[in-house]
Protein backbone atom coordinates (compact mmCIF):
# COMPACT_ATOMS: atom_id res chain seq x y z
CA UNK A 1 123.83 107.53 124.38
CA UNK A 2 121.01 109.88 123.15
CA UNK A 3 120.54 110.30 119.79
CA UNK A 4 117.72 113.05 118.91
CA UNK A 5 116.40 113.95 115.74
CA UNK A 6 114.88 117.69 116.31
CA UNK A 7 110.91 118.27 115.75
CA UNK A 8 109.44 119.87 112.65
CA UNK A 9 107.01 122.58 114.99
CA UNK A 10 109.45 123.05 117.51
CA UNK A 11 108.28 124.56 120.97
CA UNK A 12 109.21 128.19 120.20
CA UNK A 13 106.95 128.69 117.14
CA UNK A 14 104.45 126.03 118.72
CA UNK A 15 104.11 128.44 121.54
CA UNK A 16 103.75 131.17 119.33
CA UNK A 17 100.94 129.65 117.69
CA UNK A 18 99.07 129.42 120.80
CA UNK A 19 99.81 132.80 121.68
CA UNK A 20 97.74 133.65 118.99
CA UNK A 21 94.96 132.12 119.57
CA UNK A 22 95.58 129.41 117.08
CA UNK A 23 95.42 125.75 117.63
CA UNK A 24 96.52 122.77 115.10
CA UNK A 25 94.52 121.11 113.75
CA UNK A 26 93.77 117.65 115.18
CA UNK A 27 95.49 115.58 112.64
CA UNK A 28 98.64 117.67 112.86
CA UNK A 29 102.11 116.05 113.08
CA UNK A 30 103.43 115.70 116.28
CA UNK A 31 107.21 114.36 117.43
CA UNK A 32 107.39 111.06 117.70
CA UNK A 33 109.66 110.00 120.40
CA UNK A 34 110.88 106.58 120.73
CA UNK A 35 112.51 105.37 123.62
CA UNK A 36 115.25 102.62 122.91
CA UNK A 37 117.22 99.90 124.97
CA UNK A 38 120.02 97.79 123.74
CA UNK A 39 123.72 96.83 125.17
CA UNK A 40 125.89 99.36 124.00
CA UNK A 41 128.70 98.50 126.27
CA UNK A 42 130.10 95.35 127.35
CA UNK A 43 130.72 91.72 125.76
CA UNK A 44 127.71 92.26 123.36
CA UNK A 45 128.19 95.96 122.54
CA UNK A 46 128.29 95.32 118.62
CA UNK A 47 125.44 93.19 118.91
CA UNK A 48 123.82 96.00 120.33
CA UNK A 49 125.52 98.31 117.50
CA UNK A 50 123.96 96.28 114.90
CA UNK A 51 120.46 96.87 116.75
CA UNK A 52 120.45 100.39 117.03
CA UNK A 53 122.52 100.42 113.24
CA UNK A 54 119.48 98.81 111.66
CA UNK A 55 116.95 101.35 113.26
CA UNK A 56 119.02 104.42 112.24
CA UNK A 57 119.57 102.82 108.88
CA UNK A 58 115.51 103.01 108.41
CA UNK A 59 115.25 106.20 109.67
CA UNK A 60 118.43 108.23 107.64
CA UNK A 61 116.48 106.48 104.77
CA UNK A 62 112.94 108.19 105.44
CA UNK A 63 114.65 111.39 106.58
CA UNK A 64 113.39 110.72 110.51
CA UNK A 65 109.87 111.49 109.20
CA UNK A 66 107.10 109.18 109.73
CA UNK A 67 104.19 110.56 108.08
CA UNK A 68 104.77 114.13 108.87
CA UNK A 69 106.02 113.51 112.58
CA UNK A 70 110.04 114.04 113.24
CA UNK A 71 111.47 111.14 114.99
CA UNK A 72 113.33 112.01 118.67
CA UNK A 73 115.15 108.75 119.03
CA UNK A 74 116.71 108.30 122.51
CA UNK A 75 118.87 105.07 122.77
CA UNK A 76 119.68 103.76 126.25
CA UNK A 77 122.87 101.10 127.31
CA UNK A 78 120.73 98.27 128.58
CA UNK A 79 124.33 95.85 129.12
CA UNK A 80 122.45 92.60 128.08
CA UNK A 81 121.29 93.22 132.37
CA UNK A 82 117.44 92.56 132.75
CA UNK A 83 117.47 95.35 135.76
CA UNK A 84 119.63 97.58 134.14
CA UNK A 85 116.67 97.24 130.81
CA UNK A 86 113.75 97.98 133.22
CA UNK A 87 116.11 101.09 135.14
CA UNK A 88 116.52 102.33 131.53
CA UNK A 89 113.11 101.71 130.37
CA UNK A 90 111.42 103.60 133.56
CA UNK A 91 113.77 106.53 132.45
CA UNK A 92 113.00 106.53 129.11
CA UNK A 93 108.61 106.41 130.22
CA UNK A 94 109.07 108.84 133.44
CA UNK A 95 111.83 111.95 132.36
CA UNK A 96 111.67 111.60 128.79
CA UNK A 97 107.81 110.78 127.87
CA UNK A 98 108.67 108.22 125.18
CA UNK A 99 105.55 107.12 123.06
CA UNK A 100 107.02 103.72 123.33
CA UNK A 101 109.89 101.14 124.26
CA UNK A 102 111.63 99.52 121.51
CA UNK A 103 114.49 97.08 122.12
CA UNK A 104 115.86 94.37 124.84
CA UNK A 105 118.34 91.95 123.61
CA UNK A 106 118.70 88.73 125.83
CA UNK A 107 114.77 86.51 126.54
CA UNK A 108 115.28 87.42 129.95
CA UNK A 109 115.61 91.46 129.18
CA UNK A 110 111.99 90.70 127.58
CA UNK A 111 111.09 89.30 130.23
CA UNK A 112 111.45 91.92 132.86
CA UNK A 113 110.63 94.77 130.06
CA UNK A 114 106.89 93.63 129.78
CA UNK A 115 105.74 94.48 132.89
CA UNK A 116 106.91 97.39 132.84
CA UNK A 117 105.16 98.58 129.65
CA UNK A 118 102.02 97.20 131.75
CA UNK A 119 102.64 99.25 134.45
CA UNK A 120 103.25 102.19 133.02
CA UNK A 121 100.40 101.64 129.97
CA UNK A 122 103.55 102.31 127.36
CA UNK A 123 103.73 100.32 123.77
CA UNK A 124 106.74 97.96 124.09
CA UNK A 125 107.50 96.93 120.25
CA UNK A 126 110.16 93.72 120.85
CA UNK A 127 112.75 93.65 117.82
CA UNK A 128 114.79 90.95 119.39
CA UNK A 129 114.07 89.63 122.44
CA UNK A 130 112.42 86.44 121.83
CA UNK A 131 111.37 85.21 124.96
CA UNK A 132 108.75 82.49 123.86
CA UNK A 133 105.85 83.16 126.38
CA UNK A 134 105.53 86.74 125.74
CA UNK A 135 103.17 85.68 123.35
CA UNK A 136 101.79 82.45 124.33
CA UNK A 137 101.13 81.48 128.07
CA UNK A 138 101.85 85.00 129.33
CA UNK A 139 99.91 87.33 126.95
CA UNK A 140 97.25 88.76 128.60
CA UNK A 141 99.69 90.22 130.91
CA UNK A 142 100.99 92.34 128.45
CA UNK A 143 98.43 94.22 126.89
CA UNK A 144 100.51 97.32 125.52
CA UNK A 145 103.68 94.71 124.17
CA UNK A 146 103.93 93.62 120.35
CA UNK A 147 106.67 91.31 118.81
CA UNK A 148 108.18 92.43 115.07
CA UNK A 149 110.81 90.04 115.39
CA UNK A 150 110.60 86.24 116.00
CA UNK A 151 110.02 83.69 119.21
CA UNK A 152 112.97 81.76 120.07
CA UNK A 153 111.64 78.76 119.33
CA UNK A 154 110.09 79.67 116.04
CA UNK A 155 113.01 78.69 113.83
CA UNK A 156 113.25 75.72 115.68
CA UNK A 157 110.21 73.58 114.64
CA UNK A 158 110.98 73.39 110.68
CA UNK A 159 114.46 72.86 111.48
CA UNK A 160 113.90 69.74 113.43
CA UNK A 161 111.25 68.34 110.82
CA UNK A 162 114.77 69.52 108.46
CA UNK A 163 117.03 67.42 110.74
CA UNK A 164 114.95 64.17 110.33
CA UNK A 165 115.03 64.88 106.33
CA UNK A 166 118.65 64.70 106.09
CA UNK A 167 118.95 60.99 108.10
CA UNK A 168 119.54 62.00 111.28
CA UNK A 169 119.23 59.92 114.07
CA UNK A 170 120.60 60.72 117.42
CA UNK A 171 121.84 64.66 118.05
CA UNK A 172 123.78 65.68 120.85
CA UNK A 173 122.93 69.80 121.68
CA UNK A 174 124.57 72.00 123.67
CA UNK A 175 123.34 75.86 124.52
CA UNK A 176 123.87 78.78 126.61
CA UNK A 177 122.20 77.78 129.63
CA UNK A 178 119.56 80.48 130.39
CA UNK A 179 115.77 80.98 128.81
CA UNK A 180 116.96 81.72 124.96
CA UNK A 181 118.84 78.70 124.81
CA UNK A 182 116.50 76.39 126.77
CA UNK A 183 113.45 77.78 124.14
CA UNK A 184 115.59 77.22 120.75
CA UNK A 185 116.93 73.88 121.91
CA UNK A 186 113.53 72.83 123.41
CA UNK A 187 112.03 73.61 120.27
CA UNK A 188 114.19 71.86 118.46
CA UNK A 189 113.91 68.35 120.27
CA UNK A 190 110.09 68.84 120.40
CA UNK A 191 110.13 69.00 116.59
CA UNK A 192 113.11 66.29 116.43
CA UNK A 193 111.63 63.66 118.71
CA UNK A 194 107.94 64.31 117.23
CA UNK A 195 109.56 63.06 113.51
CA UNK A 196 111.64 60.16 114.88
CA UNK A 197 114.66 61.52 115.92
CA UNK A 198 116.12 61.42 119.51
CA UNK A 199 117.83 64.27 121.64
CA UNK A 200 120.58 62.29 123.44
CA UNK A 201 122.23 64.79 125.57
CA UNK A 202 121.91 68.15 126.39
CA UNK A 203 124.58 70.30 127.63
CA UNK A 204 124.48 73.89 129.16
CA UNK A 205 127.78 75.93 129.53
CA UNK A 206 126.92 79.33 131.73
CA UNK A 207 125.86 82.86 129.45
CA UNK A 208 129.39 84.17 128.74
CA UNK A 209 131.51 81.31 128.83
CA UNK A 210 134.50 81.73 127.16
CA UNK A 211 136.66 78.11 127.54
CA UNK A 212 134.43 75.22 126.00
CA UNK A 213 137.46 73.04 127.25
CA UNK A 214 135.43 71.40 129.82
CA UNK A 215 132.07 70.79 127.88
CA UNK A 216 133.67 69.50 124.31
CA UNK A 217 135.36 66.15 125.48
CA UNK A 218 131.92 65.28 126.99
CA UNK A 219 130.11 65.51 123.77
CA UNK A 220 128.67 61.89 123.07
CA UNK A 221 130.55 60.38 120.16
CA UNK A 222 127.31 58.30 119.73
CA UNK A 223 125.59 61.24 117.93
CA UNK A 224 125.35 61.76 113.97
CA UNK A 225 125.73 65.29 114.75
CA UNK A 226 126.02 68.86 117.10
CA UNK A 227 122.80 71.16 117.72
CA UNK A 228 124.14 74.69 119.16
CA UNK A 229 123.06 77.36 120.53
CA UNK A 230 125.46 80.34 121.08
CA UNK A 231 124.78 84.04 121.44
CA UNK A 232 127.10 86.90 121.39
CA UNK A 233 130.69 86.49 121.76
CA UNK A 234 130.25 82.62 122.31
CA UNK A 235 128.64 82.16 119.01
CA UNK A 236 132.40 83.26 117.87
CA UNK A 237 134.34 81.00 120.15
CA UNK A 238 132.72 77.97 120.76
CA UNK A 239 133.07 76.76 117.00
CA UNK A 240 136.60 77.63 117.18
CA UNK A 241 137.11 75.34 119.66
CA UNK A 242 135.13 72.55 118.32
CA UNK A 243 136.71 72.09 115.00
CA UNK A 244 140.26 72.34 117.20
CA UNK A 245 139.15 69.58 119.22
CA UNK A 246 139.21 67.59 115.74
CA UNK A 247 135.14 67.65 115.81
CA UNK A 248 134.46 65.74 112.53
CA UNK A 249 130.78 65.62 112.98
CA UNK A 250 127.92 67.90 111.28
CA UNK A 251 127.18 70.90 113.45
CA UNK A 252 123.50 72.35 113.10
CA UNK A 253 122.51 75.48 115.31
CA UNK A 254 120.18 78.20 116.38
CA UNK A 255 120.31 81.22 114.14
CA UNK A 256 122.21 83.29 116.35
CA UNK A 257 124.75 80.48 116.63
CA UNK A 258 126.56 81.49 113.05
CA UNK A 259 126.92 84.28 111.69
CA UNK A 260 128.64 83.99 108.00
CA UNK A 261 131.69 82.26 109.94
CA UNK A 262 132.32 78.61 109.99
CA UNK A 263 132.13 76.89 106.72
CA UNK A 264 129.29 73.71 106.46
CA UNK A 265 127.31 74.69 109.56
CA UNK A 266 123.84 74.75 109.30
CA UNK A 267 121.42 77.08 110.69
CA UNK A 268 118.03 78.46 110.97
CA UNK A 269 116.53 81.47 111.11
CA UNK A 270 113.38 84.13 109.63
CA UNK A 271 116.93 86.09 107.50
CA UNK A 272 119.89 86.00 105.99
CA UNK A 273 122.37 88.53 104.05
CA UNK A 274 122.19 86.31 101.42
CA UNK A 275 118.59 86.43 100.47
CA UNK A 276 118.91 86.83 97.02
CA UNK A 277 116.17 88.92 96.66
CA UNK A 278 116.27 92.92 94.91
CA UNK A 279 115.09 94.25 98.02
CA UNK A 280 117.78 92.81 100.40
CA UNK A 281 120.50 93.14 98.13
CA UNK A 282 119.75 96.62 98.33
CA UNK A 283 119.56 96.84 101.82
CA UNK A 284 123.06 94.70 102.42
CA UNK A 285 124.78 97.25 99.80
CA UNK A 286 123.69 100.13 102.01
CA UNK A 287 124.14 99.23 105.34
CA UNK A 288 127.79 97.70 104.20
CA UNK A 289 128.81 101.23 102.53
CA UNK A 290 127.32 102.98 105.70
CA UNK A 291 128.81 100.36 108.55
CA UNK A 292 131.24 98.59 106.92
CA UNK A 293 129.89 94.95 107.55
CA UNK A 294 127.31 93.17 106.42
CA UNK A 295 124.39 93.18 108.08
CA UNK A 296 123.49 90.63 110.60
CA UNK A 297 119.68 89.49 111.65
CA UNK A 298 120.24 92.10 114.35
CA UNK A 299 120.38 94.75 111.51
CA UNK A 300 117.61 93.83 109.92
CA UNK A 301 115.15 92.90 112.51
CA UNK A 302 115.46 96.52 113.59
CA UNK A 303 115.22 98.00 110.27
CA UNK A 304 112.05 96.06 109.94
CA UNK A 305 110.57 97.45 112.94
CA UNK A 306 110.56 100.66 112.45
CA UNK A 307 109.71 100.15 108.74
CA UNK A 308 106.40 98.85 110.96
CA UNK A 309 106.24 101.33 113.56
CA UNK A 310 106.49 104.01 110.25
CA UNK A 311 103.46 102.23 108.85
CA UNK A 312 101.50 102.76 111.62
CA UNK A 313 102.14 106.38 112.06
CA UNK A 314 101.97 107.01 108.66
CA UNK A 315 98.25 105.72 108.27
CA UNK A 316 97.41 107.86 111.17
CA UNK A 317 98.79 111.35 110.12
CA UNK A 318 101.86 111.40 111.92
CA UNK A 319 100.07 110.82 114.63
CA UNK A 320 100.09 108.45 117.52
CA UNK A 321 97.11 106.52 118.01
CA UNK A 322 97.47 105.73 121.98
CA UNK A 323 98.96 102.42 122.89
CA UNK A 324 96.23 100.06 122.86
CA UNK A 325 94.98 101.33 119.45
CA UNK A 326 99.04 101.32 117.82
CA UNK A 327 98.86 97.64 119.34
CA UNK A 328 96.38 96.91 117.45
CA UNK A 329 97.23 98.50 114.28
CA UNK A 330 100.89 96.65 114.39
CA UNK A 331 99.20 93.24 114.89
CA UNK A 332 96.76 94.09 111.51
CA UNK A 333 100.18 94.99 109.40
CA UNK A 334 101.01 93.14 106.53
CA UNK A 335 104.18 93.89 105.15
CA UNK A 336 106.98 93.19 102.85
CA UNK A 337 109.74 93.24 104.59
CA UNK A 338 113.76 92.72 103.74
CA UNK A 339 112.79 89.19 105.13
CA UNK A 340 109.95 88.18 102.97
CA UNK A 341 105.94 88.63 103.86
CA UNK A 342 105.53 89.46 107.52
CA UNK A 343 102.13 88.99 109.27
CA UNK A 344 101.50 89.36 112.75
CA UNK A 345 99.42 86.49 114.24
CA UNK A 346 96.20 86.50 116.93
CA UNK A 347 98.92 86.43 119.92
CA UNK A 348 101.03 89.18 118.41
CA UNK A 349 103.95 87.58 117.01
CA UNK A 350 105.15 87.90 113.23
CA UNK A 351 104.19 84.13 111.17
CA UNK A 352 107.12 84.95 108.50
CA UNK A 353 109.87 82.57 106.19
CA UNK A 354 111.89 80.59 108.42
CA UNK A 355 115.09 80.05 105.94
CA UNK A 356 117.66 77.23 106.60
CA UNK A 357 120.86 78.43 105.71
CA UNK A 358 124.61 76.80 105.36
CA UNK A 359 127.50 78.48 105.32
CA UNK A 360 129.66 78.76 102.19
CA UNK A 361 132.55 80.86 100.53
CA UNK A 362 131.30 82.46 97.64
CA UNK A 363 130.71 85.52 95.58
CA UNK A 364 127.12 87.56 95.94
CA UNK A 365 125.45 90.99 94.80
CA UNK A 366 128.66 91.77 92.48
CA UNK A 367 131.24 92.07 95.37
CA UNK A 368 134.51 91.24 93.87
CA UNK A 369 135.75 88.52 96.36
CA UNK A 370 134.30 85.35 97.57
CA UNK A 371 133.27 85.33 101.16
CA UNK A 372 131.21 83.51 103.65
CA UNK A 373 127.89 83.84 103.19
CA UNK A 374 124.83 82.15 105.11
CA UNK A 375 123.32 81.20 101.38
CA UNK A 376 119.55 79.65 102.01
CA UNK A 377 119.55 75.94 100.88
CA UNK A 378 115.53 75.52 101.90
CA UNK A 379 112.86 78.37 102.43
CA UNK A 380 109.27 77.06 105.33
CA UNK A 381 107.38 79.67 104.39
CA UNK A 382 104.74 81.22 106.78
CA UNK A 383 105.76 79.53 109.92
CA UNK A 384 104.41 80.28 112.99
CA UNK A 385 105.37 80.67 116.31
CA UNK A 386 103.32 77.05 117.13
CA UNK A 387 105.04 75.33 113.79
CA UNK A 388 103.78 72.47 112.49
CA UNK A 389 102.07 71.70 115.69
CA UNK A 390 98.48 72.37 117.50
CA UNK A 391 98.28 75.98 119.18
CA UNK A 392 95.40 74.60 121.43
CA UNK A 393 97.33 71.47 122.02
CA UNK A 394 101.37 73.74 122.05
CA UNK A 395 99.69 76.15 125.32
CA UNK A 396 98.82 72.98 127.19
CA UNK A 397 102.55 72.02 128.27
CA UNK A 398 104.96 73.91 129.98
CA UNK A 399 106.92 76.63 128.15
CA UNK A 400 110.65 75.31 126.72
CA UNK A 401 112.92 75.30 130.09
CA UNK A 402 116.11 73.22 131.15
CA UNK A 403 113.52 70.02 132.30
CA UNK A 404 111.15 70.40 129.40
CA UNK A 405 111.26 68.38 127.02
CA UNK A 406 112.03 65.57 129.41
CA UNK A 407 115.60 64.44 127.90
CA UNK A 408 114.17 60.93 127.67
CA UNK A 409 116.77 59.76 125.73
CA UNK A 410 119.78 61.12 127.44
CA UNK A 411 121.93 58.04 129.16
């Protein structure tokens, strides 16, 4: 799918102008064309709706004008495959001469995207994909990449400090078993373990799994509660199929897990619909009239991007800096953004709100009927990707994986 949003000085009276003798002037606006990857088909097409949704939403709402340059935005179907993202990406760099890469869904997309914006020397601005090392042990391998949205384990580290605060003890988790899920679970136990709590088990049902049957009887009844982590269609089936097993214990998750559907869980994440501030209300109101759903973090993550990527244009002209230079200028944003205050730390990664958020049926921003809203019972504000832990001390040990953390308490 290519969407393209047509040039203020198009090529006919461009080459007019030089016909004439005439040049523009240095600072003049130029097209700004953004290349971007996200699953439009398969199992999580409307995840990758809600990505490119959010980005349009932005740029219907500036008119596809960032500072004098007209937006081409060209949006290629990634299908959550980490060689079909880099295929795609070369495309978008080689036939269409993007200024940048925007997009990836899954950690592993990220992943394989980054070297290719090394490679090629091409900005990749990462909206989603939260593949931890990006920007920790692996950064100086990708010079030209910078992350708007979150790392996967971000969210994590309050939440497990969280965990011990409400009592518990002994937590059973159980994620998608590839890099996302090892990173937001890993997270999670570090913090967990490091306050007196204890990871007991740690189960990993394949990407895409559809029938939990097999991995639900073997959760430990010796745990006070459930830590998931689902993505995509799982998020929506796995909780099913807990509470019909007659689960009666709390269920906590990653961010991605919930998504306003199962009443009680717990989550964390850097948004929610529900934060009740002017700014977002506004922004759920308009993207509900225009899409008919209320935004998800998807939505807004990409909204927020290219409220940055605007920024950055906008301060130079409409102009585009060069990569290494628009790197730079992202990283030295700081924003307010539908989330709260964004800032981008030393390694390139946003230190932002991480909210912790419980679902509940209720009524918000005047809608007439109550519904289930992720409502934020506790804000961390200005959490980094490192937490409440040592940077220096955090880039020692391995990255977050299937063997790390050691499950040291697992029977």
């Amino acid at each position: 799918m290519t969407i393209t949003l047509l040039r203020r000085l198009g090529p006919p009276l461009l080459g007019s102008v030089v016909a004439l003798g005439l040049t523009p002037p240095a600072n003049a606006a130029e097209e700004l064309r953004i290349g971007y990857v996200a699953p439009t088909t398969g199992i999580f097409a409307q995840v990758g709706k809600d990505m490119v949704d959010g980005f349009q939403l932005y740029l219907d709402d500036v008119n596809s004008d960032f500072g004098g340059a007209k937006v081409k935005f060209i949006v290629e179907d990634e299908q959550a495959k980490p060689d079909t993202a880099v295929t795609r990406a070369k495309k978008l760099i080689l036939q269409d001469k993007v200024h940048m890469l925007v997009g990836g869904l899954l950690a592993s997309s990220g992943y394989a995207l980054a070297p290719v914006s090394t490679a090629d020397k091409t900005v990749y601005v990462v909206p989603v994909s939260a593949a931890d090392d990006l920007t920790q042990r692996d950064l100086s391998k990708y010079p030209y990449m910078v992350r708007t949205g979150w790392s996967s384990s971000q969210p994590s580290h309050p939440f497990g400090q969280w965990a011990c605060d409400q009592g518990y003890k002994k937590i059973a988790a159980i994620g998608a078993d590839y890099a996302f899920g090892y990173e937001v679970i890993g997270g999670f136990q570090r913090a967990f373990e490091a306050c007196g709590g204890q990871i007991i088990q740690k189960i990993w049902p394949p990407l895409g799994t559809k029938d939990f049957g097999p991995y639900i009887p073997t959760i430990s009844q010796d745990a006070d509660a459930i830590f998931t982590l689902m993505v995509g269609p799982m998020s929506l089936q796995f909780p099913k199929q807990l509470a019909a097993s007659g689960n009666k214990k709390p269920v906590i998750g990653g961010g991605t897990s919930y998504d306003e559907l199962v009443i009680g869980h717990v989550s964390a994440l850097q948004y929610s619909a529900a934060l009740e501030t002017p700014k977002n209300e506004a922004f759920v109101k308009k993207y509900r009239a225009k899409y008919g759903k209320v935004p998800s973090y998807y939505s807004e993550t990409n909204y927020t991007t290219a409220q940055m990527i605007h920024e950055v244009v906008k301060n130079n002209k409409g102009n585009f800096p060069g990569a290494e230079e628009f790197v730079k200028q992202v990283a030295a944003l700081k924003l307010d953004t539908l989330r709260g205050p964004v800032t981008i730390d030393e390694m390139r990664n946003p230190v932002q709100n991480i909210y912790i958020k419980k679902v509940e049926k209720k009524k918000m921003f005047g809608y007439d009927k109550e519904e289930l809203w992720n409502t934020v019972i506790k804000t961390y504000p200005n959490v980094s990707q490192f937490g409440q832990f040592n940077k220096e001390e955090f880039l020692k040990t391995p990255v977050y994986s299937r063997d790390f953390p050691p499950c040291k308490f697992c029977n």
